[in-house]
Protein backbone atom coordinates (compact mmCIF):
# COMPACT_ATOMS: atom_id res chain seq x y z
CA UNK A 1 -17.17 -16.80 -9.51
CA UNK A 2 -14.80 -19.27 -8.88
CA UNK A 3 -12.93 -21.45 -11.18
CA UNK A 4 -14.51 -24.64 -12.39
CA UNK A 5 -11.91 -27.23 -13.13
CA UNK A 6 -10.74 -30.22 -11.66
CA UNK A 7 -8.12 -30.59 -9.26
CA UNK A 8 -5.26 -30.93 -12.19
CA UNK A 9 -6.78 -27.58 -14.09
CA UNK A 10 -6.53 -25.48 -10.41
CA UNK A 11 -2.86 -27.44 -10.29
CA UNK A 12 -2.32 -26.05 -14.01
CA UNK A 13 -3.09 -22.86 -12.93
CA UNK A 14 -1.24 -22.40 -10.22
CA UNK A 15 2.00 -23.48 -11.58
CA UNK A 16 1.16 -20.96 -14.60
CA UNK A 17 1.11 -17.95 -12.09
CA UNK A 18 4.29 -19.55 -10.41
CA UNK A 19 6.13 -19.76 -13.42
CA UNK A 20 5.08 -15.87 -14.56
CA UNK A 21 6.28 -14.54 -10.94
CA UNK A 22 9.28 -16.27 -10.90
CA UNK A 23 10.19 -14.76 -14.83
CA UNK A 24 9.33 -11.53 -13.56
CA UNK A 25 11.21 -11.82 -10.13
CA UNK A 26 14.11 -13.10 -12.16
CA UNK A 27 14.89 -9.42 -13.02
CA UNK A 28 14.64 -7.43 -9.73
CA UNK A 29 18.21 -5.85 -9.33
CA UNK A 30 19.21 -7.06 -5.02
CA UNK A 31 20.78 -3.89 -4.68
CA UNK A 32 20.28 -1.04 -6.98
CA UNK A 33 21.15 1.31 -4.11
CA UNK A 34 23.30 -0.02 -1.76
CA UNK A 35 26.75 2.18 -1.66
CA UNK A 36 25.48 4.48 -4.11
CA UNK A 37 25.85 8.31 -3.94
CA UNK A 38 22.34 10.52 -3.97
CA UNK A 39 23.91 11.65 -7.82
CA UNK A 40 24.02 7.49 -8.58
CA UNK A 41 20.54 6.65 -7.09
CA UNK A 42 19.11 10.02 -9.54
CA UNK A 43 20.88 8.50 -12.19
CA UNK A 44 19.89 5.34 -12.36
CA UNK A 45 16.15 6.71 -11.57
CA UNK A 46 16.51 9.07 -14.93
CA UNK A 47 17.65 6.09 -17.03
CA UNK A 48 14.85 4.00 -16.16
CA UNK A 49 12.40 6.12 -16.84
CA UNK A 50 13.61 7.17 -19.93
CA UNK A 51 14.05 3.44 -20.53
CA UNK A 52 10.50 2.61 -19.72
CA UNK A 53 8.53 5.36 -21.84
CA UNK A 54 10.87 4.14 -24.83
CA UNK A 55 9.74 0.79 -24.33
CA UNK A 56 5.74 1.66 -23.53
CA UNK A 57 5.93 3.85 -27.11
CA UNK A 58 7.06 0.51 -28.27
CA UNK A 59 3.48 -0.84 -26.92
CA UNK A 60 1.45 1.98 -27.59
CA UNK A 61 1.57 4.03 -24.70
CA UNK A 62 -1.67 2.08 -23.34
CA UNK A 63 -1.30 4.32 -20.26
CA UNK A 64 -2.70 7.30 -22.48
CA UNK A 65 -5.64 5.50 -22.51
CA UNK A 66 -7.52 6.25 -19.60
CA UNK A 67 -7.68 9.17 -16.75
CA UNK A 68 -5.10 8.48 -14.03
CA UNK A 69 -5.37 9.46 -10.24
CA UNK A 70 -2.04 9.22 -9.39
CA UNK A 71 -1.71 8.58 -5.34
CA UNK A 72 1.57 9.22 -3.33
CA UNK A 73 2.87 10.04 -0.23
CA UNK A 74 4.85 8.70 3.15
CA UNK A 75 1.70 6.92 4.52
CA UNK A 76 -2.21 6.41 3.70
CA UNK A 77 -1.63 5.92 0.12
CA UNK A 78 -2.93 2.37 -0.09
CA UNK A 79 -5.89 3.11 1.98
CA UNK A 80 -6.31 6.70 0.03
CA UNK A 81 -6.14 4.66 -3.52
CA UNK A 82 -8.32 1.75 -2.30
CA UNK A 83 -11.19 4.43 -1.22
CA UNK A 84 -10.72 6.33 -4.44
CA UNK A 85 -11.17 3.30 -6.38
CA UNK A 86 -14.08 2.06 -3.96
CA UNK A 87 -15.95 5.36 -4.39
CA UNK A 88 -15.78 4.68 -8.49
CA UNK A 89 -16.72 1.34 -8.70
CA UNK A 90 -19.79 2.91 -6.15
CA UNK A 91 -20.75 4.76 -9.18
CA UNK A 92 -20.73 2.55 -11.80
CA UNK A 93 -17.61 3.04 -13.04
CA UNK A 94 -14.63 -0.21 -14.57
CA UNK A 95 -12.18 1.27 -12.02
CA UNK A 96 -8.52 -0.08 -12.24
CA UNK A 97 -6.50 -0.19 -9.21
CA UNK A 98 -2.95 -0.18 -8.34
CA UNK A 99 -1.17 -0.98 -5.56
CA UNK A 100 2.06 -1.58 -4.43
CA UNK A 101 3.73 -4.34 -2.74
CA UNK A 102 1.54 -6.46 -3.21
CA UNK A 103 0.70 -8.04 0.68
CA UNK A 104 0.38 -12.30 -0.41
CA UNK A 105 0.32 -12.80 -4.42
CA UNK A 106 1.45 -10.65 -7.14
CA UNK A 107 -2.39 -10.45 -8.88
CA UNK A 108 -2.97 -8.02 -5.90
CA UNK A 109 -1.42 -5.26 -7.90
CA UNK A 110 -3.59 -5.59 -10.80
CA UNK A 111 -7.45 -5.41 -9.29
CA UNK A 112 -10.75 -4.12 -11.51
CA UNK A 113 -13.93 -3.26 -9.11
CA UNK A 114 -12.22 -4.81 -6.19
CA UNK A 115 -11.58 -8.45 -8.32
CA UNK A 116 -7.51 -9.59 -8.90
CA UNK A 117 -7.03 -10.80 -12.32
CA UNK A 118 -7.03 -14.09 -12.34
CA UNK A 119 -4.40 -16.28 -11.98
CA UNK A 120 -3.81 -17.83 -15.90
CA UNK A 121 -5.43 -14.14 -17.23
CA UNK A 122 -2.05 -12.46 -15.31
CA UNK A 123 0.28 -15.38 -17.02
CA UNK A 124 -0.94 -14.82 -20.52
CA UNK A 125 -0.26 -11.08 -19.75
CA UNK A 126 3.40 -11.43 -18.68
CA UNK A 127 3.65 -13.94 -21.23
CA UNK A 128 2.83 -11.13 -24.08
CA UNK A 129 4.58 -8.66 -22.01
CA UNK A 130 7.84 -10.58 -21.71
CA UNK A 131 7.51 -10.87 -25.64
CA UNK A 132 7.16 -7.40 -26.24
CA UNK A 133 10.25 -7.01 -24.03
CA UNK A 134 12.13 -9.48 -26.55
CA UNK A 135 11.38 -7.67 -29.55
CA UNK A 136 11.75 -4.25 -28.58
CA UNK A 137 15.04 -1.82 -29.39
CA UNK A 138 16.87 -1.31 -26.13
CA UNK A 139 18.85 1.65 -25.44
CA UNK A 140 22.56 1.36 -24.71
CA UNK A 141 21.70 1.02 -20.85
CA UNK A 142 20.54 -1.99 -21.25
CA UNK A 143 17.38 -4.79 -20.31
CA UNK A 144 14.64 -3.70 -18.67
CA UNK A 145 14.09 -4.69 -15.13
CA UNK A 146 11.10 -5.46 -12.65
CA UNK A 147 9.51 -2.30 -12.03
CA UNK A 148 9.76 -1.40 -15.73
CA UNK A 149 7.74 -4.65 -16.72
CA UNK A 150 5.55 -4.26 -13.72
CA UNK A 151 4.40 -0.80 -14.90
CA UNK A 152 4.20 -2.13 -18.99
CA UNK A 153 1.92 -4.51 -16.99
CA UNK A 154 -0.37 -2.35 -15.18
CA UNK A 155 -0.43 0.40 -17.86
CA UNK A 156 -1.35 -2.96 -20.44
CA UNK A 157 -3.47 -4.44 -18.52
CA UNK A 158 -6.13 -2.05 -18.05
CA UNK A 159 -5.78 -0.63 -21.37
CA UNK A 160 -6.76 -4.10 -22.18
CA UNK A 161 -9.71 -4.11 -20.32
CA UNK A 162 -10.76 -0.58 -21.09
CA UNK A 163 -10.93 0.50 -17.89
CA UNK A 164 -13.24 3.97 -17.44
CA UNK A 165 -10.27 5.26 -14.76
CA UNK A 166 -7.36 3.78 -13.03
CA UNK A 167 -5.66 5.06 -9.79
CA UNK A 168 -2.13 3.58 -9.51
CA UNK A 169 -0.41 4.35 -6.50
CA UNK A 170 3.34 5.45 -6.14
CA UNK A 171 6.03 2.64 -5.16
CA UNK A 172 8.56 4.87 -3.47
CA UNK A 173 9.05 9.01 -3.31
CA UNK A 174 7.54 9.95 -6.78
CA UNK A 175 9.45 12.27 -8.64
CA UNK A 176 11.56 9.56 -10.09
CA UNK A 177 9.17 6.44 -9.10
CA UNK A 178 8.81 4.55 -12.60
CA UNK A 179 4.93 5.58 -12.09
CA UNK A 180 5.46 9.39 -12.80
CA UNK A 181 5.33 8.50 -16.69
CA UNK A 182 1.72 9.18 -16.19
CA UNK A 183 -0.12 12.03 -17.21
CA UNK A 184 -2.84 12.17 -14.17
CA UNK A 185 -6.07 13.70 -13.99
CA UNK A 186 -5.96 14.15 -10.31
CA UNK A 187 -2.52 13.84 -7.97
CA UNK A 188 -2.50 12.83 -4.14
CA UNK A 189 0.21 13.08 -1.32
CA UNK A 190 -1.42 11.55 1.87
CA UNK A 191 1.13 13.02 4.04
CA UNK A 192 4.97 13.26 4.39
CA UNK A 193 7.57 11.43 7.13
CA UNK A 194 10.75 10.07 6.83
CA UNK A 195 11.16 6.40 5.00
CA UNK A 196 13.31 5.64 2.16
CA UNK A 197 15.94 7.98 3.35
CA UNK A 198 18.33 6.34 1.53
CA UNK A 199 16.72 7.01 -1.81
CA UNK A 200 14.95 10.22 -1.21
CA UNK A 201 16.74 11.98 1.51
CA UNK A 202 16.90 12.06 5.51
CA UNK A 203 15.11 15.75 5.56
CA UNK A 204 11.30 16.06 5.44
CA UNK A 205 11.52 19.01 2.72
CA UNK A 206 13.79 16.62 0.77
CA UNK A 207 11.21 14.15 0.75
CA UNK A 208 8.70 16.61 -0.11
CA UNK A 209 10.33 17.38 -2.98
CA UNK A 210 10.46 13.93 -4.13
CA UNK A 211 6.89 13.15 -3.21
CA UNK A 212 6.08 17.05 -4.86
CA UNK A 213 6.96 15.26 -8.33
CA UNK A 214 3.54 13.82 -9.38
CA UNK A 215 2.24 16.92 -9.29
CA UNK A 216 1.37 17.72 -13.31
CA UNK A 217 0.94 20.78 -15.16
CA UNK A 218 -2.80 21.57 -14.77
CA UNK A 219 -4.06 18.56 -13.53
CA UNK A 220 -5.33 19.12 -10.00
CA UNK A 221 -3.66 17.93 -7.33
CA UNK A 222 -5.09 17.06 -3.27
CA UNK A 223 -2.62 16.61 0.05
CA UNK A 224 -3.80 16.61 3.81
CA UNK A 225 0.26 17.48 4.66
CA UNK A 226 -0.08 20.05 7.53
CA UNK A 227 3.69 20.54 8.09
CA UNK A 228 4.76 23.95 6.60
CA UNK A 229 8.09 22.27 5.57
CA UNK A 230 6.82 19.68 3.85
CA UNK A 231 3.90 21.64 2.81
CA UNK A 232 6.41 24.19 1.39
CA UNK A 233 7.70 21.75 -1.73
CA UNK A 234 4.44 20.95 -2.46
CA UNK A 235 3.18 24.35 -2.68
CA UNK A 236 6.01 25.58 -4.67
CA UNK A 237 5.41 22.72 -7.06
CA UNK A 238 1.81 23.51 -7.58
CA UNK A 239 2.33 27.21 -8.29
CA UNK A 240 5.76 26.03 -10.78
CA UNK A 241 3.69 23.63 -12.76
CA UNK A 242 0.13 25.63 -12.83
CA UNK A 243 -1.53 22.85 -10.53
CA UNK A 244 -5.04 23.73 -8.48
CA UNK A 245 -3.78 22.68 -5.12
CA UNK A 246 -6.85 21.46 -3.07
CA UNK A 247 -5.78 20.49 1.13
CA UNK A 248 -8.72 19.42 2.76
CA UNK A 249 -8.23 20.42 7.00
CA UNK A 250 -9.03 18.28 9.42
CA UNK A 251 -11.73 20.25 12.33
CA UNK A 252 -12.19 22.55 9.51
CA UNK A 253 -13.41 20.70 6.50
CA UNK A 254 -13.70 17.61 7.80
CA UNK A 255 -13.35 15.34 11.37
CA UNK A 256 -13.30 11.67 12.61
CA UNK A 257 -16.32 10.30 14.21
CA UNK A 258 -17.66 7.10 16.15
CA UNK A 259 -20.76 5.79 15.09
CA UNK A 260 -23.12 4.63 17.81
CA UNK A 261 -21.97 0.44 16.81
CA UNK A 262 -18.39 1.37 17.34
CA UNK A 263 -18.41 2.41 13.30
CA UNK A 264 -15.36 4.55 12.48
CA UNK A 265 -16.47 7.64 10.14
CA UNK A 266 -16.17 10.88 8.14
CA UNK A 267 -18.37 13.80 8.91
CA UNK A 268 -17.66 16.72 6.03
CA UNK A 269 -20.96 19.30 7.98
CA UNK A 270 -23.41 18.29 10.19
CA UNK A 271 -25.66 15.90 8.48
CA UNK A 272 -23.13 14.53 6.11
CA UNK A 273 -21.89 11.71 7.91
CA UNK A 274 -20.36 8.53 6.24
CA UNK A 275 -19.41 5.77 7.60
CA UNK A 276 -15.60 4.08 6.55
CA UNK A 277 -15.03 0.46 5.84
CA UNK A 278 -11.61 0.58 7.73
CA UNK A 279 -10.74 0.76 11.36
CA UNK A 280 -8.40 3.99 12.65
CA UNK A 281 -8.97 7.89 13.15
CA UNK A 282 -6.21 8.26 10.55
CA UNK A 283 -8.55 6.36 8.17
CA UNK A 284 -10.95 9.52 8.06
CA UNK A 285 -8.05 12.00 6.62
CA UNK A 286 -7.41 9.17 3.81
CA UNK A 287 -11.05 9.06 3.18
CA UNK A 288 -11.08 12.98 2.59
CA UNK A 289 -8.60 12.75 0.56
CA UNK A 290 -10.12 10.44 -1.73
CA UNK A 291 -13.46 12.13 -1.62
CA UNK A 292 -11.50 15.44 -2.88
CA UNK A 293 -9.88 13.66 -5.56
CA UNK A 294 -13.19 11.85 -6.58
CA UNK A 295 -15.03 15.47 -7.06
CA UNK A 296 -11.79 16.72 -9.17
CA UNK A 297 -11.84 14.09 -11.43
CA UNK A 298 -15.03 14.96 -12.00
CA UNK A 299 -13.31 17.74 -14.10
CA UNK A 300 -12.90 15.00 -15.96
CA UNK A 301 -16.43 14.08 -16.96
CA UNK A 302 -17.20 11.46 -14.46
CA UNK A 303 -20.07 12.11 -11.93
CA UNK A 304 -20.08 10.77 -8.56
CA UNK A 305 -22.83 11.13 -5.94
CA UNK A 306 -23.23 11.37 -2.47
CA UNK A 307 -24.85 7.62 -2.50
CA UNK A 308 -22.27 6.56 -4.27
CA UNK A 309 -19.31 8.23 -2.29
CA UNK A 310 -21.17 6.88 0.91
CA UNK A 311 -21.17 3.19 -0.71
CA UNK A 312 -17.45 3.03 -1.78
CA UNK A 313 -16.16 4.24 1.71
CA UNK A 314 -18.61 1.73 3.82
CA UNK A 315 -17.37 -0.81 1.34
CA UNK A 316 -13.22 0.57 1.42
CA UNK A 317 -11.21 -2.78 2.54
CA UNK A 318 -7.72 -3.27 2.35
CA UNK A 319 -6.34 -6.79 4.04
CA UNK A 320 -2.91 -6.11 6.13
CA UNK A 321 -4.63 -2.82 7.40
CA UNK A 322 -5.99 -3.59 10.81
CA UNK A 323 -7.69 -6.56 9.73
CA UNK A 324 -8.84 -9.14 12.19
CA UNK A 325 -8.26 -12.04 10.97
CA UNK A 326 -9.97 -14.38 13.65
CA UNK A 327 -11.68 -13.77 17.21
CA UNK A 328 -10.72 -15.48 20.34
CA UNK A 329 -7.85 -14.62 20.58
CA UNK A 330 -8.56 -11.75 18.44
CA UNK A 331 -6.03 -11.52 15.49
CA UNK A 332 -5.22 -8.22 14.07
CA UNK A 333 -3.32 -7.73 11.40
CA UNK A 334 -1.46 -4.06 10.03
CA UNK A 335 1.14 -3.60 7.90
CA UNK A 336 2.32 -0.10 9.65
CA UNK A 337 5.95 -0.09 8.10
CA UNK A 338 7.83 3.33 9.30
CA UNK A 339 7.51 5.31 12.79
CA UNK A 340 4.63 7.59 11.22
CA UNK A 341 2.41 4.74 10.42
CA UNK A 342 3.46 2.36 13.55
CA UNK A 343 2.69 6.08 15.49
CA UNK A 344 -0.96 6.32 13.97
CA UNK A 345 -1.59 2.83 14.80
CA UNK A 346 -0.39 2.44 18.40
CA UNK A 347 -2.67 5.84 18.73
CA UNK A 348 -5.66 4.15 18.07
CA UNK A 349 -4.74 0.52 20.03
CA UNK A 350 -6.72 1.34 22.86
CA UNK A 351 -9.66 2.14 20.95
CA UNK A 352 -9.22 -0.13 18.55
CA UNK A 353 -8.22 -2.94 20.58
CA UNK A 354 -10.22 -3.06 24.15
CA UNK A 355 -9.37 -5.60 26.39
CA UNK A 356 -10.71 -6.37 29.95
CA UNK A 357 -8.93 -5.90 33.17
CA UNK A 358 -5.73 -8.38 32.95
CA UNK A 359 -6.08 -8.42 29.06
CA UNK A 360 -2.82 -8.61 27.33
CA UNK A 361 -1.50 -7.63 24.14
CA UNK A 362 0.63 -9.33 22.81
CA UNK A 363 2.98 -8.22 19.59
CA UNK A 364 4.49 -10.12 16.83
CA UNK A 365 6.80 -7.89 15.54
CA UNK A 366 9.22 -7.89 12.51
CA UNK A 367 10.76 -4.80 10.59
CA UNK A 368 13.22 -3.83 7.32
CA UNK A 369 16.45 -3.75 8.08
CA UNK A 370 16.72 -0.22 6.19
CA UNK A 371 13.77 1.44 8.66
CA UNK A 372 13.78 3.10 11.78
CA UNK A 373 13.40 -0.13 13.98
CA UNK A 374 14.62 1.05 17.57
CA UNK A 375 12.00 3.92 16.75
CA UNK A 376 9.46 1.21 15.89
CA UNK A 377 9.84 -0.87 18.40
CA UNK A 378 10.30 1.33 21.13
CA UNK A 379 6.74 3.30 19.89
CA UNK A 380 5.70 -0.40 19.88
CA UNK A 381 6.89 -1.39 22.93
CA UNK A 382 4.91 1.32 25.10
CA UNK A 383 1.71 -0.47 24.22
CA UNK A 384 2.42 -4.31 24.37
CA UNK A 385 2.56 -6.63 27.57
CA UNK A 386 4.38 -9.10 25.73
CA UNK A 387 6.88 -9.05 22.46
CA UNK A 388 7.19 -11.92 19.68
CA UNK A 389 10.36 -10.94 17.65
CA UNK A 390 11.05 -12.12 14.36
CA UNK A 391 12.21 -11.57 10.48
CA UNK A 392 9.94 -10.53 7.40
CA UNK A 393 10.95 -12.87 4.18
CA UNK A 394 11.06 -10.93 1.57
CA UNK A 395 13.13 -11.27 -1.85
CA UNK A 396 15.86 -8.88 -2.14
CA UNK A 397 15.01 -7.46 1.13
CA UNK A 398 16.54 -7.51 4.34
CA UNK A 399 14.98 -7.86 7.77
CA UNK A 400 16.33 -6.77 10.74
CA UNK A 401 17.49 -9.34 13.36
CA UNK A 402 14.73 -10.89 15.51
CA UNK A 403 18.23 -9.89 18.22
CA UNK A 404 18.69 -6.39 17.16
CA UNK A 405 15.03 -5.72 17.85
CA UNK A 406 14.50 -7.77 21.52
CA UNK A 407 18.14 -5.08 21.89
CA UNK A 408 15.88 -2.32 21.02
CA UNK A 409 13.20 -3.27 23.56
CA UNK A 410 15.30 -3.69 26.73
CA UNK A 411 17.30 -0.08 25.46
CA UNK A 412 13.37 1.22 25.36
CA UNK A 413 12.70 -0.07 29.21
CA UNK A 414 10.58 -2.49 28.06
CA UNK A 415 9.88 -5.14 30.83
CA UNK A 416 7.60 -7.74 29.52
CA UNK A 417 8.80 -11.05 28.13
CA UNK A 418 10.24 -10.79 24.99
CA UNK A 419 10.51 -14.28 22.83
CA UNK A 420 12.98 -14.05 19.64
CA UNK A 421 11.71 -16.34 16.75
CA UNK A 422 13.48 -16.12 13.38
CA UNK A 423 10.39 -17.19 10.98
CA UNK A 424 7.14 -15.29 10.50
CA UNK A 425 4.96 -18.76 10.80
CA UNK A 426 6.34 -20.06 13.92
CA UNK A 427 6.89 -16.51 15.36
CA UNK A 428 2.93 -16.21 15.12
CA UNK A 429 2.41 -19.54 16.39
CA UNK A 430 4.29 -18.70 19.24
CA UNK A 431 2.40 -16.00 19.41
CA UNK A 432 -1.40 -17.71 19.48
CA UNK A 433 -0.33 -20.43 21.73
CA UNK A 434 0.87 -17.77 24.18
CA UNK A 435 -2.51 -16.00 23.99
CA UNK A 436 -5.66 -16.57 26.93
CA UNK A 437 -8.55 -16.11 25.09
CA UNK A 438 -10.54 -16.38 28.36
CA UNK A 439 -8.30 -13.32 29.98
CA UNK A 440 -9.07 -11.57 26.46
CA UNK A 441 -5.30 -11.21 25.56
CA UNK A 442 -5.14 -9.88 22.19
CA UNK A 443 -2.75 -10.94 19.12
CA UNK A 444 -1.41 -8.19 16.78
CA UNK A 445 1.07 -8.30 13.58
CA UNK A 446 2.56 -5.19 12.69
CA UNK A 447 6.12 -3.45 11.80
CA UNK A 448 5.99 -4.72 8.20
CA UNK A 449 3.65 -5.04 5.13
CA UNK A 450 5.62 -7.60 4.19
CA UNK A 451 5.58 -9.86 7.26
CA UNK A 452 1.90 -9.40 7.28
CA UNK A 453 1.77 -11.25 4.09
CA UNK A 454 3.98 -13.92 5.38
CA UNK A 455 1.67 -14.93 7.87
CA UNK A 456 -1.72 -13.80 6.47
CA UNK A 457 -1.80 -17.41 4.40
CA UNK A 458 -2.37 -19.38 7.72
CA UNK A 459 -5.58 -17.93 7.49
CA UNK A 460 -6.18 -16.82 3.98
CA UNK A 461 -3.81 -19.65 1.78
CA UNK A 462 -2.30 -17.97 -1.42
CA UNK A 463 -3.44 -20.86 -3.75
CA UNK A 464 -7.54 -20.07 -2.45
CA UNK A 465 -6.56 -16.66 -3.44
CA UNK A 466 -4.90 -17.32 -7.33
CA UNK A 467 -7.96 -19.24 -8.42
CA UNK A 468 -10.50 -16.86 -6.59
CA UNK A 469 -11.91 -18.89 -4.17
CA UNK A 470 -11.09 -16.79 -1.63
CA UNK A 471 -12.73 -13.46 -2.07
CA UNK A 472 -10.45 -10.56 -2.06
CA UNK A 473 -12.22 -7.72 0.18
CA UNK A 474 -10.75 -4.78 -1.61
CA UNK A 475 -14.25 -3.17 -2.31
């Protein structure tokens, strides 16, 4: 329910949370990669995880505490996670959930049965967090810094609330993401492309390896990859570490279908159909992934049924991931973030996003400075009558130039207008005022998660979201 309170106790609130994300944001490093040799960036990675189980022994290791489905992978690992978690909660489980970056406000990141924790409940937790942090024994290398905390957060948090199971999903690569101090029950890899090439390598088996690393001596582990070099790592991982390797095959074990109402779904044999709570083709090898893991955690002890599995992926939502946001103009918002995901998504546009004869579709897009963007834009550009250019804000994080990108559009032969505006709000204003809801034009956001959440507030404010009076529809 929402908060009771008058307008000063919401106020109080709010400038709680504020306060606790600003402490916390006070310790990302703005460049802990930038220049640095592959032997640096391993380095550092070693250090801090070393630094980080030191420092949750100093807690407890609350992490211990509870079965883990560890999710990783290039793309599909929020919507894999989400559906996992979905699925549990389905069956009466306290499911914890993980996911990272968050899209609007930080309390995304920490969700039990599809609820954030609230606002002033995630400020006492940095609060005894940050504590911890000041009384604890460092090592020589030093403070700990914001993915540390964010993990002694997570780990805490649902310790705290003795969760049943938690899935926590990878923040980048996996081998040396601060998340592989978990011992899973179940692993994931959703699939493998090239991202983060900076950090984990500009090969797919290089990244393979990387994402290979959450793979855990005897705990099973599930991947859809169909590539032979990036299944290769994988594979070799699995047979190293003793690991049940379980690939579910799209047209063999499972395949995407259209229910009669336009419903995507997942049909596993004829007369097991189930219908998915997200929009996309793609969104059917997620939900087989998460199925898989759901029936080896049951290793575990927990049981799932079929009811239950059918409930959690009819009920799977994840904002930023084709979410429509308003009709007339339709609004669609997706976070697609590298050239595999923006590729899946501009796949499905015509399906996904019908428009009549002299319908237009017209894209706001902004993209990291560090990603493919001339790949990105020019996938993007095929499918749009009309680009808005312009910059995701994020801290430490740098987008590319509104400039670069309209560049990357005329190099692509794009020939529809293309409008350059710097800011995410005005850029989608632009964007609306542009749009003939009569014709049926069409509005979509993509090319970053993190623009998404810039402009997802104009319709869903941040504040409505802290105190809960705006329901989150994770699950």
């Amino acid at each position: 329910m929402p908060p009771t309170g008058s307008a000063s106790t919401h106020e109080a609130i709010l400038n709680r949370y504020r306060d606790a994300v600003a402490r916390t944001d006070a310790l990302i490093d703005p460049a802990p990669t930038h220049g640095k040799t592959p032997a640096d960036v391993r380095a550092r990675a070693e250090l801090r995880l070393a630094r980080l189980r030191s420092f949750l022994a100093h807690l407890g290791n609350p992490h211990d505490r509870y079965p883990i489905v560890h999710v990783g992978g290039t793309s599909g690992k929020g919507s894999t996670s989400t559906a996992i978690a979905a699925i549990l909660t389905a069956a009466g489980y306290k499911t914890g959930l993980h996911t990272s970056p968050f899209l609007q406000v930080a309390t995304e990141k920490l969700a039990i049965d599809g609820r954030l924790i609230a606002g002033d409940a995630f400020a006492n937790l940095v609060d005894v967090i940050l504590a911890a942090a000041a009384t604890w024994s460092p090592s020589p290398e030093g403070r700990l810094t914001y993915g540390e905390i964010w993990f002694a957060l997570l780990a805490t948090y649902f310790a705290d609330e003795r969760v049943d199971v938690a899935v926590i999903e990878v923040g980048a690569g996996g081998r040396f993401d601060l998340t592989n101090v978990v011992r899973p029950a179940v692993s994931v890899i959703t699939s493998i492309g090239i991202d983060h090439t900076e950090t984990l390598g500009a090969t797919i088996p290089e990244i393979a390896w990387h994402k290979a690393g959450i793979i855990k001596p005897g705990a099973p582990a599930v991947t859809a990859v169909p590539d032979p070099a990036a299944l290769a790592p994988i594979l070799d991982e699995a047979r190293t570490v003793g690991s049940p390797l379980i690939r579910p095959i799209p047209g063999q074990d499972f395949q995407p279908i259209t229910f009669p109402d336009g419903t995507a779904g997942i049909r596993f044999s004829p007369g097991k159909d189930f219908r998915l709570g997200m929009s996309g083709r793609y969104q059917a090898t997620n939900a087989a992934l998460a199925v898989d893991a759901v029936r080896a955690l049951e290793a575990s002890g927990l049981t799932v049924r079929n009811d239950a599995v059918a409930r959690g992926l009819a009920a799977t939502r994840l904002p930023g991931r084709f979410e429509t946001v308003q009709d007339a103009p339709r609004v669609v918002l997706d976070g697609a973030h590298n050239l595999q995901k923006i590729e899946a998504l501009m796949d499905d546009v015509p399906a996904l996003l019908p428009r009549p004869a002299g319908g237009r579709l017209i894209v706001v897009l902004g993209v990291l400075e560090a990603k493919d963007h001339s790949g990105i834009v020019g996938r993007v550009a095929a499918n749009a009558d009309e680009l808005v250019l312009t910059r995701p804000r994020v801290l430490a994080k740098t987008g590319a130039s509104p400039e670069t990108l309209a560049d990357d559009a005329r190099t692509s032969g794009f020939g529809g207008p293309i409008l350059v505006v710097d800011e995410p709000i005005p850029a989608i204003e632009t964007a609306l005022a542009r749009a003939d809801a009569e014709r049926g034009d069409a509005v979509l956001v993509t090319g970053s998660l993190y623009l998404v959440g810039n402009v997802r507030g104009r319709w869903y404010p941040e504040e409505q979201i802290i105190l809960q009076q705006t329901p989150w529809p994770v699950a």
